[in-house]
N, C-alpha and C. Protein backbone atom coordinates (compact mmCIF):
# COMPACT_ATOMS: atom_id res chain seq x y z
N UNK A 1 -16.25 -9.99 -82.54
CA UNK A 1 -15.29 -8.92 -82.45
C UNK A 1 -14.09 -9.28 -83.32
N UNK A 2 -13.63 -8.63 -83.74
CA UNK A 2 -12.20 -8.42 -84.60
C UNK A 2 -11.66 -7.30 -84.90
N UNK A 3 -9.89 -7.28 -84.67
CA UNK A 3 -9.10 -6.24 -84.88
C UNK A 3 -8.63 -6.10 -85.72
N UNK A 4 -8.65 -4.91 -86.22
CA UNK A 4 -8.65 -4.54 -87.80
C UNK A 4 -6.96 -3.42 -87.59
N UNK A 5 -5.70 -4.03 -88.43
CA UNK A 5 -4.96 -3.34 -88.45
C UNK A 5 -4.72 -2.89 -90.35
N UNK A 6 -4.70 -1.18 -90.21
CA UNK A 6 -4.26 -0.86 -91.15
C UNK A 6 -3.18 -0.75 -91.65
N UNK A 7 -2.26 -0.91 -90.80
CA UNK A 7 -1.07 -0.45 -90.91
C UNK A 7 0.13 -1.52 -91.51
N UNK A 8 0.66 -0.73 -92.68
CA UNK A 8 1.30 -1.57 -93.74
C UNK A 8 2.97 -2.19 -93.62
N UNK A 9 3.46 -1.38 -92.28
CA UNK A 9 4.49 -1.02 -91.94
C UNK A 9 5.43 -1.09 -90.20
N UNK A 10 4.09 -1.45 -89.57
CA UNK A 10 4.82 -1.09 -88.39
C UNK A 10 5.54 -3.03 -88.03
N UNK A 11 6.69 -2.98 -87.13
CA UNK A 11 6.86 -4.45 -86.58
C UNK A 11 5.56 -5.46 -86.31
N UNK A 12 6.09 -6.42 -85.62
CA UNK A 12 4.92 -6.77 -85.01
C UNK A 12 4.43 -6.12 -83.32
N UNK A 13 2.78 -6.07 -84.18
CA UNK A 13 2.18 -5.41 -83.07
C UNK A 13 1.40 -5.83 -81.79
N UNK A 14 1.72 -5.27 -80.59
CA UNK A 14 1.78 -5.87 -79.29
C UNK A 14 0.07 -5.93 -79.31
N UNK A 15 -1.08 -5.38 -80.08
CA UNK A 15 -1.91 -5.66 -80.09
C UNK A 15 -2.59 -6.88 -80.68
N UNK A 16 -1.84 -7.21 -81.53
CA UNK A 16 -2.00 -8.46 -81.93
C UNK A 16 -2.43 -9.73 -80.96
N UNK A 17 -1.06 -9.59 -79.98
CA UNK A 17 -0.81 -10.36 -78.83
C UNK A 17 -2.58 -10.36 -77.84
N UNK A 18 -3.14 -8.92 -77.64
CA UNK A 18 -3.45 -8.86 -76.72
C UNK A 18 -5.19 -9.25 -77.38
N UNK A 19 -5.61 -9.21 -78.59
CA UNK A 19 -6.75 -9.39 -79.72
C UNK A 19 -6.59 -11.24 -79.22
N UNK A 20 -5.52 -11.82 -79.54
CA UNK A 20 -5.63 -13.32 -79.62
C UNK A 20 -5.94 -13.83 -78.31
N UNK A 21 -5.28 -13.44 -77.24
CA UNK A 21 -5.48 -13.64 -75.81
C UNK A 21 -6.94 -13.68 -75.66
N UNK A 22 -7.58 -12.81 -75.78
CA UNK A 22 -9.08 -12.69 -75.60
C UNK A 22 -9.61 -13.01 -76.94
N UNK A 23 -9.36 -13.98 -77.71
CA UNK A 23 -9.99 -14.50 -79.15
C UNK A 23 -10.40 -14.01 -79.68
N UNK A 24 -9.83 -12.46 -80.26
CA UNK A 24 -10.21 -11.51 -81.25
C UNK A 24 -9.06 -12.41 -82.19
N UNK A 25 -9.50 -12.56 -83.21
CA UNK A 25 -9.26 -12.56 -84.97
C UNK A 25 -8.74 -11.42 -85.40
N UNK A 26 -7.43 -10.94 -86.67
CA UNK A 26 -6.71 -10.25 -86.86
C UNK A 26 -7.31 -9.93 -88.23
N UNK A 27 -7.54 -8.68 -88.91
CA UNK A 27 -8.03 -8.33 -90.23
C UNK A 27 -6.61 -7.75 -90.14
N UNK A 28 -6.11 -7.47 -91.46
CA UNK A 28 -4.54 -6.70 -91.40
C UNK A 28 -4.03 -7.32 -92.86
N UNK A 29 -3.80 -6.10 -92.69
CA UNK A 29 -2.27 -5.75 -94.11
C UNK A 29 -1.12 -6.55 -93.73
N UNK A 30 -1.06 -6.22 -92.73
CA UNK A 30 0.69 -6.72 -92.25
C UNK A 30 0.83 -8.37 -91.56
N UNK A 31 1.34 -9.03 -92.24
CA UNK A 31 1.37 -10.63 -91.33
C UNK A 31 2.86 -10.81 -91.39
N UNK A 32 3.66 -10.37 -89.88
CA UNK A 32 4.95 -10.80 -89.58
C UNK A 32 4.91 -12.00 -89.75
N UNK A 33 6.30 -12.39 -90.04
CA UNK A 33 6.22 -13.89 -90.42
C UNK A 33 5.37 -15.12 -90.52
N UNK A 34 4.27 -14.68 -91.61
CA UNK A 34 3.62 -15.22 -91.96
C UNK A 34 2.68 -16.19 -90.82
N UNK A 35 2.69 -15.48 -89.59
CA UNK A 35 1.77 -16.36 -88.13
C UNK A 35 0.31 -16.43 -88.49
N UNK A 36 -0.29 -15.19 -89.03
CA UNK A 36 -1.60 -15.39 -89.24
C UNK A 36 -2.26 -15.90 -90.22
N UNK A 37 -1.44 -16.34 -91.42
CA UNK A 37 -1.62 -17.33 -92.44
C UNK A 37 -1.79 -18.52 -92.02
N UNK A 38 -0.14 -18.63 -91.61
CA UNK A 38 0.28 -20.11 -91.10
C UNK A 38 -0.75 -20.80 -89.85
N UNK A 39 -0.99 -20.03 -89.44
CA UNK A 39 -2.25 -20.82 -87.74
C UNK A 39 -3.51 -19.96 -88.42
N UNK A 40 -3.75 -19.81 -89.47
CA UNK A 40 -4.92 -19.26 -89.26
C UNK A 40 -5.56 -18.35 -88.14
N UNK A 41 -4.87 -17.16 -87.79
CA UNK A 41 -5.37 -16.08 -86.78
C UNK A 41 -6.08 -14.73 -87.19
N UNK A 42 -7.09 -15.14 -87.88
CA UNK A 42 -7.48 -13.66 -89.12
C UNK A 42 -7.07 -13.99 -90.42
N UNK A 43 -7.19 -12.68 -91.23
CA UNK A 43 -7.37 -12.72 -92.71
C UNK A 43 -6.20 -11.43 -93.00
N UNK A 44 -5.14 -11.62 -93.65
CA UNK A 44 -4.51 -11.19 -94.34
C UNK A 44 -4.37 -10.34 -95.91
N UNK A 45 -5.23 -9.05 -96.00
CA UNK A 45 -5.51 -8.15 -97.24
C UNK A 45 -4.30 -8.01 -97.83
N UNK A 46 -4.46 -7.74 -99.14
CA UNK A 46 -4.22 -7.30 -100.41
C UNK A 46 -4.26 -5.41 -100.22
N UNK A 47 -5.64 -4.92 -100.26
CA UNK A 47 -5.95 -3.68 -100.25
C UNK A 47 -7.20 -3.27 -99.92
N UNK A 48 -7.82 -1.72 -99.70
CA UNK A 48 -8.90 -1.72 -99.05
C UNK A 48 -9.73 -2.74 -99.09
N UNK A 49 -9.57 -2.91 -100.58
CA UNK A 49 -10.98 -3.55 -100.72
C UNK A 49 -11.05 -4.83 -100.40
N UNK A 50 -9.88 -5.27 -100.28
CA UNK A 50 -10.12 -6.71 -100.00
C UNK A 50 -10.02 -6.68 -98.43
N UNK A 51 -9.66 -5.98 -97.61
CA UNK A 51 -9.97 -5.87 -96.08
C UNK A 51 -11.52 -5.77 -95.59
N UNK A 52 -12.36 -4.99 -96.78
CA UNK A 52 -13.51 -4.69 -96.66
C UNK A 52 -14.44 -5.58 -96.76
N UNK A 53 -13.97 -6.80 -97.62
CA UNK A 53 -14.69 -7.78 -97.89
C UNK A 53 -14.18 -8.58 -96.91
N UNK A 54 -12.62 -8.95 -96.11
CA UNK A 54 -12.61 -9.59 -95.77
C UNK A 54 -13.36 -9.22 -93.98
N UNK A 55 -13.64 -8.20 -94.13
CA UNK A 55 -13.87 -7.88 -92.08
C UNK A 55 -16.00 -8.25 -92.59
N UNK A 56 -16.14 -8.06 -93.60
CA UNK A 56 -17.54 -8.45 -93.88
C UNK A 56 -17.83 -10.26 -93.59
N UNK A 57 -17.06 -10.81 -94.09
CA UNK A 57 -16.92 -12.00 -93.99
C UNK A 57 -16.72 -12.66 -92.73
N UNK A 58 -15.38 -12.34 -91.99
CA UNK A 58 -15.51 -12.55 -90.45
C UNK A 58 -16.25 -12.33 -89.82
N UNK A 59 -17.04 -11.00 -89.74
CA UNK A 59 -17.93 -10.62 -89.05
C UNK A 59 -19.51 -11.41 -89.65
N UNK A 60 -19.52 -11.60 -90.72
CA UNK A 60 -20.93 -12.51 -91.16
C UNK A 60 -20.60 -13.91 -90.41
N UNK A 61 -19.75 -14.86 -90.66
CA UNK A 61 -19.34 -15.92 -89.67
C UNK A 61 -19.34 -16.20 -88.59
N UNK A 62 -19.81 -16.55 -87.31
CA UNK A 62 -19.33 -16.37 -86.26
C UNK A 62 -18.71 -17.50 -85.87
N UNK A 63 -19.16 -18.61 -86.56
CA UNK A 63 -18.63 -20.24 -86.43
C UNK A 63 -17.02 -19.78 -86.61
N UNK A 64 -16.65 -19.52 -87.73
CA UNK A 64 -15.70 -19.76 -88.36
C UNK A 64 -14.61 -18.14 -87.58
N UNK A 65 -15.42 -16.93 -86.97
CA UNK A 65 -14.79 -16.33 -86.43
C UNK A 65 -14.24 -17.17 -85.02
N UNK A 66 -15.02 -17.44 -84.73
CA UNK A 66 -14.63 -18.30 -83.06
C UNK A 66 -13.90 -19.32 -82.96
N UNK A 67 -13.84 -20.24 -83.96
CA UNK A 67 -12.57 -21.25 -84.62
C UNK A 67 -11.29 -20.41 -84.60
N UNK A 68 -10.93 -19.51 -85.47
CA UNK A 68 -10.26 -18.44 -85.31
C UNK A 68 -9.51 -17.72 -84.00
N UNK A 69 -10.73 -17.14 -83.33
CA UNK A 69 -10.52 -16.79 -82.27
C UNK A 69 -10.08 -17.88 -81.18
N UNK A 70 -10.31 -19.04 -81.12
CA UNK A 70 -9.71 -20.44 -80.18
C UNK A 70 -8.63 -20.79 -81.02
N UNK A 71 -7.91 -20.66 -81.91
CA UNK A 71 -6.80 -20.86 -82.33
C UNK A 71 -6.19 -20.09 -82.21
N UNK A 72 -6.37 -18.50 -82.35
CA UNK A 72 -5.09 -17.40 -81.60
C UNK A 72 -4.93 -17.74 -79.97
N UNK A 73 -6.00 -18.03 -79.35
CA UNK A 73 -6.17 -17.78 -78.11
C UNK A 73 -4.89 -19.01 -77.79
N UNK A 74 -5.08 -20.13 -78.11
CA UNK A 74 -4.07 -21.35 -78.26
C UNK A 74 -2.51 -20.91 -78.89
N UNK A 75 -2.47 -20.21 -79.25
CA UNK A 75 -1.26 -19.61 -79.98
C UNK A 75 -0.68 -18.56 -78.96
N UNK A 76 -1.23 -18.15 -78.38
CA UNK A 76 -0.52 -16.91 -77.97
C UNK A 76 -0.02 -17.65 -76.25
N UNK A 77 -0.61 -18.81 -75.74
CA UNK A 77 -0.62 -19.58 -74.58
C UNK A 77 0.54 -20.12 -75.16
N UNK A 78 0.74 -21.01 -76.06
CA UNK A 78 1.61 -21.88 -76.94
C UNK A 78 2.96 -21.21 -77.03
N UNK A 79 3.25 -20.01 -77.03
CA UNK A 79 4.03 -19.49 -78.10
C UNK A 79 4.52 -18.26 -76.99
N UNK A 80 3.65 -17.44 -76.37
CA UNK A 80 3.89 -15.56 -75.74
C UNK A 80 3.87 -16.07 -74.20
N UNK A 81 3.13 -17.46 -73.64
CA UNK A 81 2.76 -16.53 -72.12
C UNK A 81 3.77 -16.85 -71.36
N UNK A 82 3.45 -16.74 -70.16
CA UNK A 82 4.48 -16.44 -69.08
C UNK A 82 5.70 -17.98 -69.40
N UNK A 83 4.64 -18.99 -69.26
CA UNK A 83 4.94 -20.62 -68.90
C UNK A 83 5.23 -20.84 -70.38
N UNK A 84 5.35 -20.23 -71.56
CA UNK A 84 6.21 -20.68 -72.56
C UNK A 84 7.56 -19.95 -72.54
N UNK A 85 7.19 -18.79 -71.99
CA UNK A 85 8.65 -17.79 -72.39
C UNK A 85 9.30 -17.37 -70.74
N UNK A 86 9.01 -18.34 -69.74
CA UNK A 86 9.65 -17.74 -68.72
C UNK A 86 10.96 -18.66 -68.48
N UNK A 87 11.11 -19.65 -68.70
CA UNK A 87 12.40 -20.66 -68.74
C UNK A 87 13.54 -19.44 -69.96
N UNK A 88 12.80 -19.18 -70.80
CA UNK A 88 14.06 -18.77 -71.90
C UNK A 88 14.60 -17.10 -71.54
N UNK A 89 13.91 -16.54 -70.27
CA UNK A 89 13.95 -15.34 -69.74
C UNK A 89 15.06 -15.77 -69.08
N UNK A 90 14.45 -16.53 -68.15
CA UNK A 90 14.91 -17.34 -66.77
C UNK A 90 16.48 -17.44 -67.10
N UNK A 91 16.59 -18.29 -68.28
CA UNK A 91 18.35 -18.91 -68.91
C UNK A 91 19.06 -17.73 -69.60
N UNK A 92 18.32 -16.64 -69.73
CA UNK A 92 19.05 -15.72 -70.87
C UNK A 92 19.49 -15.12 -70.19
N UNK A 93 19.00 -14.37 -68.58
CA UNK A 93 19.43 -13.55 -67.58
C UNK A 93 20.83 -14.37 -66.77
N UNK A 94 20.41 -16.08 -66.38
CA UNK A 94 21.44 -16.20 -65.92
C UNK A 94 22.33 -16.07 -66.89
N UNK A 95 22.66 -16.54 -68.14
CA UNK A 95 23.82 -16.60 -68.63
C UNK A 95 24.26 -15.38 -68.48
N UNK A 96 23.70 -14.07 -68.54
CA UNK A 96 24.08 -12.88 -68.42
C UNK A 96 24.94 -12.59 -67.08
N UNK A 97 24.51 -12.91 -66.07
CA UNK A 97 25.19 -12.88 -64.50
C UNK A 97 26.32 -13.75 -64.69
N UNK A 98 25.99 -14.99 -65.50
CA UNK A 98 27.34 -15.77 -65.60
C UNK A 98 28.53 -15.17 -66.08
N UNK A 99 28.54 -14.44 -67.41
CA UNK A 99 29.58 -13.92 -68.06
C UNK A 99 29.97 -12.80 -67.67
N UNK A 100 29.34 -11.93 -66.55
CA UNK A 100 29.31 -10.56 -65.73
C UNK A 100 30.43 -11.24 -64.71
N UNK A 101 30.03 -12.55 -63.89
CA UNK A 101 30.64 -13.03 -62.96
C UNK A 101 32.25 -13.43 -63.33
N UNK A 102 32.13 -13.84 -64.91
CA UNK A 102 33.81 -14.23 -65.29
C UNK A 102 34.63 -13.30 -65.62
N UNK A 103 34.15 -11.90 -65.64
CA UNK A 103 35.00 -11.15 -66.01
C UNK A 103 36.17 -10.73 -65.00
């Protein structure tokens, strides 16, 4: 399996997030700051045609898709889930009550 984004323009997309979680691989135009280069999470096009060749390729692979797919899956644990990003929730809210409280 792999998610194929066309889209040349939008932020980063919350599907992204949810493709790596379950070790889908990213085909796409668009690589926000360079994450899916940099960790290797999918293949990053040029233009149709090179999306075309590149979702042929992932999909002919499965070794090298599933490598892929266990490295987003590790990335998005690493980086998005609860137990990476709940301390910096956790500190951002209190400071918020804090500076509410000094006024």
């Amino acid at each position: 399996m792999v998610l194929v984004n066309t889209s040349r323009v939008e932020g980063f997309p919350n599907a992204y997030l949810e493709a790596w979680s379950h070790r889908v691989p990213v085909v796409t135009f668009n690589d926000v700051d360079g994450m899916i280069e940099d960790h290797q999470l999918g293949v990053v096009c040029d233009g149709m045609d090179g999306m075309e060749e590149a979702l042929r390729s992932v999909l002919a692979d499965t070794d090298a898709r599933q490598r892929a797919g266990d490295r987003a899956r590790q990335y998005v644990a690493d980086r998005f889930s609860k137990s990476a990003l709940g301390r910096q929730y956790s500190d951002f809210f209190e400071e918020l009550a804090a500076k509410r409280r000094s006024r």
